[in-house]
N, C-alpha and C. Protein backbone atom coordinates (compact mmCIF):
# COMPACT_ATOMS: atom_id res chain seq x y z
N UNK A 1 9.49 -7.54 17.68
CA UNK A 1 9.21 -8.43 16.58
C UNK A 1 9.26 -7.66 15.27
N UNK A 2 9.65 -8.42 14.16
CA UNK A 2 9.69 -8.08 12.93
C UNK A 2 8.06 -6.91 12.40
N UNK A 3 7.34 -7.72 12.96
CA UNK A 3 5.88 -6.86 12.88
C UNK A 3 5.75 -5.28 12.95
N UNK A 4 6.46 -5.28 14.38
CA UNK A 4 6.44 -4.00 15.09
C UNK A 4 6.85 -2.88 14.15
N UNK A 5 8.24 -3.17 13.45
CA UNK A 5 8.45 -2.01 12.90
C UNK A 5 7.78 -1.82 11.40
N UNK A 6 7.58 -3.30 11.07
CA UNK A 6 6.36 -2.58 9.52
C UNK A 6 5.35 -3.63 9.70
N UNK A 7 4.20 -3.74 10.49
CA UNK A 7 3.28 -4.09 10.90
C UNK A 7 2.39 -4.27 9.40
N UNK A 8 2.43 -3.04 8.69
CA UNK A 8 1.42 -2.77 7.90
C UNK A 8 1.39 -3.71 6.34
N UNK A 9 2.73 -4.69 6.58
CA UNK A 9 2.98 -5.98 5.56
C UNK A 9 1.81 -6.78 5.83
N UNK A 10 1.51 -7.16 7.00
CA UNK A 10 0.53 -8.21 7.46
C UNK A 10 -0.82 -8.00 7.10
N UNK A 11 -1.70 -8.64 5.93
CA UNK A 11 -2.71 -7.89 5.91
C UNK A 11 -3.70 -9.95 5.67
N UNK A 12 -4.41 -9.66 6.26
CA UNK A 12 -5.15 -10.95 6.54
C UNK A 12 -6.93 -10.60 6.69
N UNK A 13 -7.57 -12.06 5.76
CA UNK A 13 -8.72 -11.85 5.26
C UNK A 13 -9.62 -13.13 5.86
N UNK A 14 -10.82 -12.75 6.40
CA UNK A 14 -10.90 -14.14 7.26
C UNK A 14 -12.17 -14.29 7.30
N UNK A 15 -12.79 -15.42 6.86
CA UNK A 15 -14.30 -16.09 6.54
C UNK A 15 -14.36 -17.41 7.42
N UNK A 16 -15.92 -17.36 7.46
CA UNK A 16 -16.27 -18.57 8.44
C UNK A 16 -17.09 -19.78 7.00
N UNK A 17 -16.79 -20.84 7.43
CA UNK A 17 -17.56 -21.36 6.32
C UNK A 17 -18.15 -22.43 7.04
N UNK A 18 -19.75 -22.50 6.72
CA UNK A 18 -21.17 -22.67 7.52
C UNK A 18 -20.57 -24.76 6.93
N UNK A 19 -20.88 -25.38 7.28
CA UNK A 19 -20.30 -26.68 7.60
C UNK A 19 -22.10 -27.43 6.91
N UNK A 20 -22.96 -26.81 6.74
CA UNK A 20 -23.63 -27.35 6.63
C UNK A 20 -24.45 -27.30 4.91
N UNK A 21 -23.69 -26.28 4.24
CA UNK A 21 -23.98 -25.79 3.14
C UNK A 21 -22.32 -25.13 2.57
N UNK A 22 -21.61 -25.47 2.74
CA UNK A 22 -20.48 -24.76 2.44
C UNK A 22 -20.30 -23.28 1.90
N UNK A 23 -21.61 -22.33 2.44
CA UNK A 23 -21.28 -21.10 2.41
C UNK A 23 -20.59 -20.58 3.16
N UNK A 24 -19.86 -19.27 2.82
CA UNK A 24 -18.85 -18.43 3.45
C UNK A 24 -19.62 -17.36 3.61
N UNK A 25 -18.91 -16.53 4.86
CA UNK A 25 -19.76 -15.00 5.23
C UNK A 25 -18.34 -14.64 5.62
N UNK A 26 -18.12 -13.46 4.97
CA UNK A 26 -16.83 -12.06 5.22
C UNK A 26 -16.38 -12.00 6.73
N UNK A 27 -15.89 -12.10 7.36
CA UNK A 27 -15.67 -11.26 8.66
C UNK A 27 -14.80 -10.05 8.49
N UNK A 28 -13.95 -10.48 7.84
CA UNK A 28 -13.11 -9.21 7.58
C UNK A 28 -12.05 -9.16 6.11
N UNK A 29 -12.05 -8.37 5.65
CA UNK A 29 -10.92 -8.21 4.13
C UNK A 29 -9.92 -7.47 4.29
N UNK A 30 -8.42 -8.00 3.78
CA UNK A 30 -7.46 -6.98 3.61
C UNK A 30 -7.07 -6.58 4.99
N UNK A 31 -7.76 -6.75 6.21
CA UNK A 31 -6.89 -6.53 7.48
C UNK A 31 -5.82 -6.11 8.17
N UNK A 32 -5.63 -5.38 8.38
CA UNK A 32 -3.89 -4.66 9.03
C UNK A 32 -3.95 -5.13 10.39
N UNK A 33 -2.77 -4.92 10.94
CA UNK A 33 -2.73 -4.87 12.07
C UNK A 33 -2.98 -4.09 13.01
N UNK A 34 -3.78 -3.29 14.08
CA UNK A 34 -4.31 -2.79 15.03
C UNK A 34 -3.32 -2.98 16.21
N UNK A 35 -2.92 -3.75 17.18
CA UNK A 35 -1.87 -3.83 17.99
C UNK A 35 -1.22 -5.36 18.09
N UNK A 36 -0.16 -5.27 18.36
CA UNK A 36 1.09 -6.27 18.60
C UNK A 36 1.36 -7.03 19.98
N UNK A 37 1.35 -7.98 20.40
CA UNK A 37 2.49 -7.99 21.68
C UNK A 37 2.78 -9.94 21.20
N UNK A 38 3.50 -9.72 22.41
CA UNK A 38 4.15 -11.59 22.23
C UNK A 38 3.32 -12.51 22.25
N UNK A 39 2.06 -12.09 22.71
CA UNK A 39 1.05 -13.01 22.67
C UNK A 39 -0.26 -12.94 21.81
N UNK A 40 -0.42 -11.60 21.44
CA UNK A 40 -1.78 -11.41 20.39
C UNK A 40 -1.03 -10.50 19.14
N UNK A 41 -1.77 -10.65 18.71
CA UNK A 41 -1.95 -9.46 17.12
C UNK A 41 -3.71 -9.08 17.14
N UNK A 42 -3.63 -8.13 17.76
CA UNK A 42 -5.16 -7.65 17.13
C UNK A 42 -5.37 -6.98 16.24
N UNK A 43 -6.39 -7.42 15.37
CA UNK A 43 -6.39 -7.22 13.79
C UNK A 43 -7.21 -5.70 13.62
N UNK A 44 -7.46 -4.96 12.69
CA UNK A 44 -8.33 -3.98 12.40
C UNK A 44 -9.85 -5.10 12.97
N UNK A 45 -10.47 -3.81 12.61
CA UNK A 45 -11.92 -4.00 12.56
C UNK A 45 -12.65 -4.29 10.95
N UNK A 46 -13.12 -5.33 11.71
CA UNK A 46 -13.90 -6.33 10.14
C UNK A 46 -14.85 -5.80 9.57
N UNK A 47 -15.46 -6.62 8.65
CA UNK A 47 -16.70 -5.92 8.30
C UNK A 47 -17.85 -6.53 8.85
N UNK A 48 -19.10 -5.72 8.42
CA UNK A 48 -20.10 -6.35 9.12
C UNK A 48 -21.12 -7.11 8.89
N UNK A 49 -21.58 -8.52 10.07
CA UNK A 49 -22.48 -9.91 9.03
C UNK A 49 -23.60 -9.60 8.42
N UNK A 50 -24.07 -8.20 8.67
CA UNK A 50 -25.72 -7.62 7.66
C UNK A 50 -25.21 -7.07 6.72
N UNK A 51 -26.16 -6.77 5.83
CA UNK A 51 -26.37 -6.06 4.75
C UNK A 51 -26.55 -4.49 5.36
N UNK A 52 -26.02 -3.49 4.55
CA UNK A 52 -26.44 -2.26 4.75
C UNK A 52 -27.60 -1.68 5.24
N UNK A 53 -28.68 -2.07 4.54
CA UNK A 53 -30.13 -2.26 4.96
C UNK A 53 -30.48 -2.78 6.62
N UNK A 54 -30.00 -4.19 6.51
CA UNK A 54 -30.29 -4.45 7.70
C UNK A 54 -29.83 -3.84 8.83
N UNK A 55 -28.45 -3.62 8.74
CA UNK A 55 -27.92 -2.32 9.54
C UNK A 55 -28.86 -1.17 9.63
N UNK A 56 -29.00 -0.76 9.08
CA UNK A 56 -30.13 0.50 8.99
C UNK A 56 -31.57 0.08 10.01
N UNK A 57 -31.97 -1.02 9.50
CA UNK A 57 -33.24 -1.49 10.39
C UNK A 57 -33.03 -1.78 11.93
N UNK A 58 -31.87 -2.37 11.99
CA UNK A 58 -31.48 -2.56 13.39
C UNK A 58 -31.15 -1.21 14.04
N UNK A 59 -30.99 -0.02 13.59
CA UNK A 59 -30.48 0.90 14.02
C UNK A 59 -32.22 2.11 14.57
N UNK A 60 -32.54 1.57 13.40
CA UNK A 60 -34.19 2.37 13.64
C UNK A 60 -34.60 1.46 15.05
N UNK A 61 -35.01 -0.05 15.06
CA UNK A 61 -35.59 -0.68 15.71
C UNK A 61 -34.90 -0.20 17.67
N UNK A 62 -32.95 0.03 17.34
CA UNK A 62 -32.41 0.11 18.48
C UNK A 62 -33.10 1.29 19.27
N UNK A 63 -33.46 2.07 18.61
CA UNK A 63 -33.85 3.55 19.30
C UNK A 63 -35.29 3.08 20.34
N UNK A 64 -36.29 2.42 19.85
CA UNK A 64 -36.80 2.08 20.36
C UNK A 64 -37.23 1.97 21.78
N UNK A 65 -37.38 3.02 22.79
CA UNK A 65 -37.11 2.34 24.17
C UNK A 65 -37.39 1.10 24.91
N UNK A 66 -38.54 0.15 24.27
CA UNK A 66 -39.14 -0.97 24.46
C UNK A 66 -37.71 -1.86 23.85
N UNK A 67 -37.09 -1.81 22.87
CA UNK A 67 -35.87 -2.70 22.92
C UNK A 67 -34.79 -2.89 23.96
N UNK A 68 -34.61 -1.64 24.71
CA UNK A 68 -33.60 -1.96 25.45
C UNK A 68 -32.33 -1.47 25.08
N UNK A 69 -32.45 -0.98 24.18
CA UNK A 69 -30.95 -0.44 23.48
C UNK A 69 -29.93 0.54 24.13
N UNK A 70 -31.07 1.49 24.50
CA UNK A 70 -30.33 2.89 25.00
C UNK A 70 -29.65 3.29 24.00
N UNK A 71 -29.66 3.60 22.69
CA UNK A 71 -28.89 4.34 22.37
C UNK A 71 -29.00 5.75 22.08
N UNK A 72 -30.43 6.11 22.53
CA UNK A 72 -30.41 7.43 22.37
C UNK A 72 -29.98 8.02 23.57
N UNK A 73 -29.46 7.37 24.80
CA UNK A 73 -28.78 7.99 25.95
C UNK A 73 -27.56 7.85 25.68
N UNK A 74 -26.41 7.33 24.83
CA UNK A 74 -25.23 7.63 24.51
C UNK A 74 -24.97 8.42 23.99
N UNK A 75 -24.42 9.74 24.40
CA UNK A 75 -23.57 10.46 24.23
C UNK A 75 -24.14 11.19 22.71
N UNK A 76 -25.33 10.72 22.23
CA UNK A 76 -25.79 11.35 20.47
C UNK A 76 -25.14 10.53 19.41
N UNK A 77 -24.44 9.25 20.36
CA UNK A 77 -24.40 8.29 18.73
C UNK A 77 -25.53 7.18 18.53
N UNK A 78 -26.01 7.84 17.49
CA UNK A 78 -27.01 6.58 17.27
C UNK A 78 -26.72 5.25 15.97
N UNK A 79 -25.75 5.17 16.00
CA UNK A 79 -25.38 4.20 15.20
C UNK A 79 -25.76 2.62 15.76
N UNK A 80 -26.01 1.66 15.27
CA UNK A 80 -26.19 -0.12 15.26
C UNK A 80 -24.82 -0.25 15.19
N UNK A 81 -24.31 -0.13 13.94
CA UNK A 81 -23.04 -0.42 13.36
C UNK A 81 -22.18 -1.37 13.71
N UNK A 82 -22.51 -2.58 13.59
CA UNK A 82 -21.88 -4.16 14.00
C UNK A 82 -20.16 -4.32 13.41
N UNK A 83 -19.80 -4.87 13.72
CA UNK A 83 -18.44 -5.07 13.38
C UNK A 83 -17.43 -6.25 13.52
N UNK A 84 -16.98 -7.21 12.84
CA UNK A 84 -16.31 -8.00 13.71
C UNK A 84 -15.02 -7.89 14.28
N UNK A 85 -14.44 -8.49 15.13
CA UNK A 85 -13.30 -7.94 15.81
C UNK A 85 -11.89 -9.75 16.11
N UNK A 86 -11.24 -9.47 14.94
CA UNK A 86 -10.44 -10.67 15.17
C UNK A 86 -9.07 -10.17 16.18
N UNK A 87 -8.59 -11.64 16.76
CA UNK A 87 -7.69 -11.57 17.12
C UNK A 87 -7.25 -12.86 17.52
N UNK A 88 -5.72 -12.82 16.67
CA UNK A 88 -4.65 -13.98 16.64
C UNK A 88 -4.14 -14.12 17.93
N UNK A 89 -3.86 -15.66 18.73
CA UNK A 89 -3.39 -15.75 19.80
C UNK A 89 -2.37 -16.82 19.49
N UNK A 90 -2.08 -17.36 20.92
CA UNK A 90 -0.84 -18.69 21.09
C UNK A 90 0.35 -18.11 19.98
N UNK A 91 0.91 -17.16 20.16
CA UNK A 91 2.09 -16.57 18.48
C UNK A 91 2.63 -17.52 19.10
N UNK A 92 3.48 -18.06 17.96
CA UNK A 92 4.98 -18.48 17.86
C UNK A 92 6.06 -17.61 16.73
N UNK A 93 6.99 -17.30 17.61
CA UNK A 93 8.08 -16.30 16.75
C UNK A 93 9.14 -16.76 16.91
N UNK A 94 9.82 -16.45 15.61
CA UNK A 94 11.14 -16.95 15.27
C UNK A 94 12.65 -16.42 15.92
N UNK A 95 13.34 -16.88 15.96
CA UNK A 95 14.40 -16.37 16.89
C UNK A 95 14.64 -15.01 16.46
N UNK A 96 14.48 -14.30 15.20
CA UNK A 96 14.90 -13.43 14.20
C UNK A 96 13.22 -12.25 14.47
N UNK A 97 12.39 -13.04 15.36
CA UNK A 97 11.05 -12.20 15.32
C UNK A 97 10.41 -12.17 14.50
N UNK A 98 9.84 -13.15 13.53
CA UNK A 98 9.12 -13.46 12.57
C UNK A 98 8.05 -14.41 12.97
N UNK A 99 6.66 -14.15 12.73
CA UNK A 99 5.79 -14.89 13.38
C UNK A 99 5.33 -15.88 12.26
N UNK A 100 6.14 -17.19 13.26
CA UNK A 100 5.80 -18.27 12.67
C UNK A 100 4.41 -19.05 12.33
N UNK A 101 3.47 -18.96 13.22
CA UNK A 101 2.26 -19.62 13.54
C UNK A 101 1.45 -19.37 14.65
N UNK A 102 0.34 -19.50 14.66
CA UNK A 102 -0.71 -19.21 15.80
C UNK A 102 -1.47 -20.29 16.41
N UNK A 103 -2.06 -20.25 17.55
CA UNK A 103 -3.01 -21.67 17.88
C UNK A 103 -4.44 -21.13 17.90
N UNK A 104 -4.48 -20.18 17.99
CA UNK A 104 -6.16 -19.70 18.63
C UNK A 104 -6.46 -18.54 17.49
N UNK A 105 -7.88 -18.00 17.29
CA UNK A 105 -8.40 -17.26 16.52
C UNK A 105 -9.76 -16.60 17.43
N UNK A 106 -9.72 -15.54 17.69
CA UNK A 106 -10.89 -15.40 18.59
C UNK A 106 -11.76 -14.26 17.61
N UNK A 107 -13.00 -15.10 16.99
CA UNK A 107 -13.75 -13.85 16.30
C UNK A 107 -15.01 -13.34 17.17
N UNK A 108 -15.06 -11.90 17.33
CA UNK A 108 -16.23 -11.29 18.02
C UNK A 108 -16.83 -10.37 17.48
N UNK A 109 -17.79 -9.97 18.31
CA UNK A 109 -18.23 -8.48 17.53
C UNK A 109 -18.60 -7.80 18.42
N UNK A 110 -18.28 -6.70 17.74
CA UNK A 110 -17.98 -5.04 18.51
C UNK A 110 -18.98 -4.01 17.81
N UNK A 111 -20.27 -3.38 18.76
CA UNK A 111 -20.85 -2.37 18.18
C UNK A 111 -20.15 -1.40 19.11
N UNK A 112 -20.54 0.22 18.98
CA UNK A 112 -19.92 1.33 18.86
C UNK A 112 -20.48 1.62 20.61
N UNK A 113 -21.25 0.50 21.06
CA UNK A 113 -21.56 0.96 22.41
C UNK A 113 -21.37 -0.65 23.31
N UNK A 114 -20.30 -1.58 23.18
CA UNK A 114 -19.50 -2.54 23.47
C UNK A 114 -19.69 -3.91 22.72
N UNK A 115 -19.28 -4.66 23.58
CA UNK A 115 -19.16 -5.85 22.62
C UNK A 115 -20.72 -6.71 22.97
N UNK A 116 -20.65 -7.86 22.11
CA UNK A 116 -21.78 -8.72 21.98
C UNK A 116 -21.76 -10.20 22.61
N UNK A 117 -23.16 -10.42 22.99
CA UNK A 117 -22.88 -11.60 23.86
C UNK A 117 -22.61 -12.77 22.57
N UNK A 118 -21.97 -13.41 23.16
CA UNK A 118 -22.02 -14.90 22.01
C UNK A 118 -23.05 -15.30 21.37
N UNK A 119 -24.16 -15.50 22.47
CA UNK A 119 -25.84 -15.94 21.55
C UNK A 119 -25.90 -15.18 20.75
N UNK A 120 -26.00 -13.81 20.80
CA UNK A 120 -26.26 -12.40 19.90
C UNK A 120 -25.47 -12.74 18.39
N UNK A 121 -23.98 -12.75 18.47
CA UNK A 121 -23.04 -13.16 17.47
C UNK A 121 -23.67 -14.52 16.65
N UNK A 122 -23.88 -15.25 17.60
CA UNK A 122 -24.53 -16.78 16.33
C UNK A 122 -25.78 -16.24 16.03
N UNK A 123 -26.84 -15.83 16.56
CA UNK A 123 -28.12 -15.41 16.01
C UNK A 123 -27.76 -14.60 14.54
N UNK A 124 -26.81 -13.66 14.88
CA UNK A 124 -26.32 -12.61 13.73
C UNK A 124 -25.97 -13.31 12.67
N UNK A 125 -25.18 -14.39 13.00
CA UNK A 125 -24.41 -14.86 12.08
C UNK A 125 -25.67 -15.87 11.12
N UNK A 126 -26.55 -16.61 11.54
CA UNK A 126 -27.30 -17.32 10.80
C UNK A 126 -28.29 -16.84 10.53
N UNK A 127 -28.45 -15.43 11.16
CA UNK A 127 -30.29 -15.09 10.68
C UNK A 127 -30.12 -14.45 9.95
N UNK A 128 -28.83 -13.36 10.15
CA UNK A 128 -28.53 -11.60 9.26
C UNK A 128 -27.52 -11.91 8.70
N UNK A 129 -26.40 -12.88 8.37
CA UNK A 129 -25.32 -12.45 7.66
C UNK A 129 -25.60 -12.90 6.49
N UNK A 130 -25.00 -12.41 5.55
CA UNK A 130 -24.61 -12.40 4.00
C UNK A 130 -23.70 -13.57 3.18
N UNK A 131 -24.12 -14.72 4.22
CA UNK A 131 -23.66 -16.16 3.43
C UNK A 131 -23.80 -16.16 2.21
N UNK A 132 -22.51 -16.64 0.73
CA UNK A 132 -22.51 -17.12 -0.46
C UNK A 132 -21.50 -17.88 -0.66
């Protein structure tokens, strides 16, 4: 595909907007592409739905052994560090390899010690993110 060889044209910026207040929260800005195939484009890594701060608090609170976190048994990273993680599905490409359109959008999030359950992601998203 056209992508493949300059991938780094594609740069895509992607917000959720709350249906009930018409605020928006960042998922990700300026976006490159991360990997290709006939069926996905996975995007870079987004930014994240807390504030700096709150990041920070979640990161003190993770150490915690009463949380459950474990992260002081990984390997010496103690980072929280939330992230969201898009990725374009259903491509449609042009005979010429130009991607015409997509059907699906799958947004998740990715900390530095795997991904997050769904409940976790909506809790994040309405209690900690940075809606304006």
């Amino acid at each position: 595909h056209t992508l493949e060889e300059d991938d780094d044209r594609l740069r895509v910026s992607v917000m959720l907007k709350r249906v009930s207040d018409g605020k928006l929260l960042v998922i990700g800005d300026n976006l490159g592409v991360e990997d290709i195939s006939d069926e996905e484009i996975d995007l870079e890594m987004g930014s994240s739905p807390v504030s700096e701060m709150t990041d920070r608090v979640l990161t003190v609170i993770a150490h915690e052994p009463l949380m459950g976190c474990g992260l002081d048994r990984n390997c010496g990273d103690h980072r929280f560090d939330l992230r969201h993680k898009v990725v374009l599905s259903g491509l449609s490409w042009s005979e010429g390899g130009e991607l015409l359109a997509f059907d699906r959008i799958r947004i998740g999030m990715f900390g530095h010690h795997g991904d997050l359950r769904i409940s976790t992601i909506m809790a994040a998203w309405e209690h900690l993110g940075q809606w304006s």
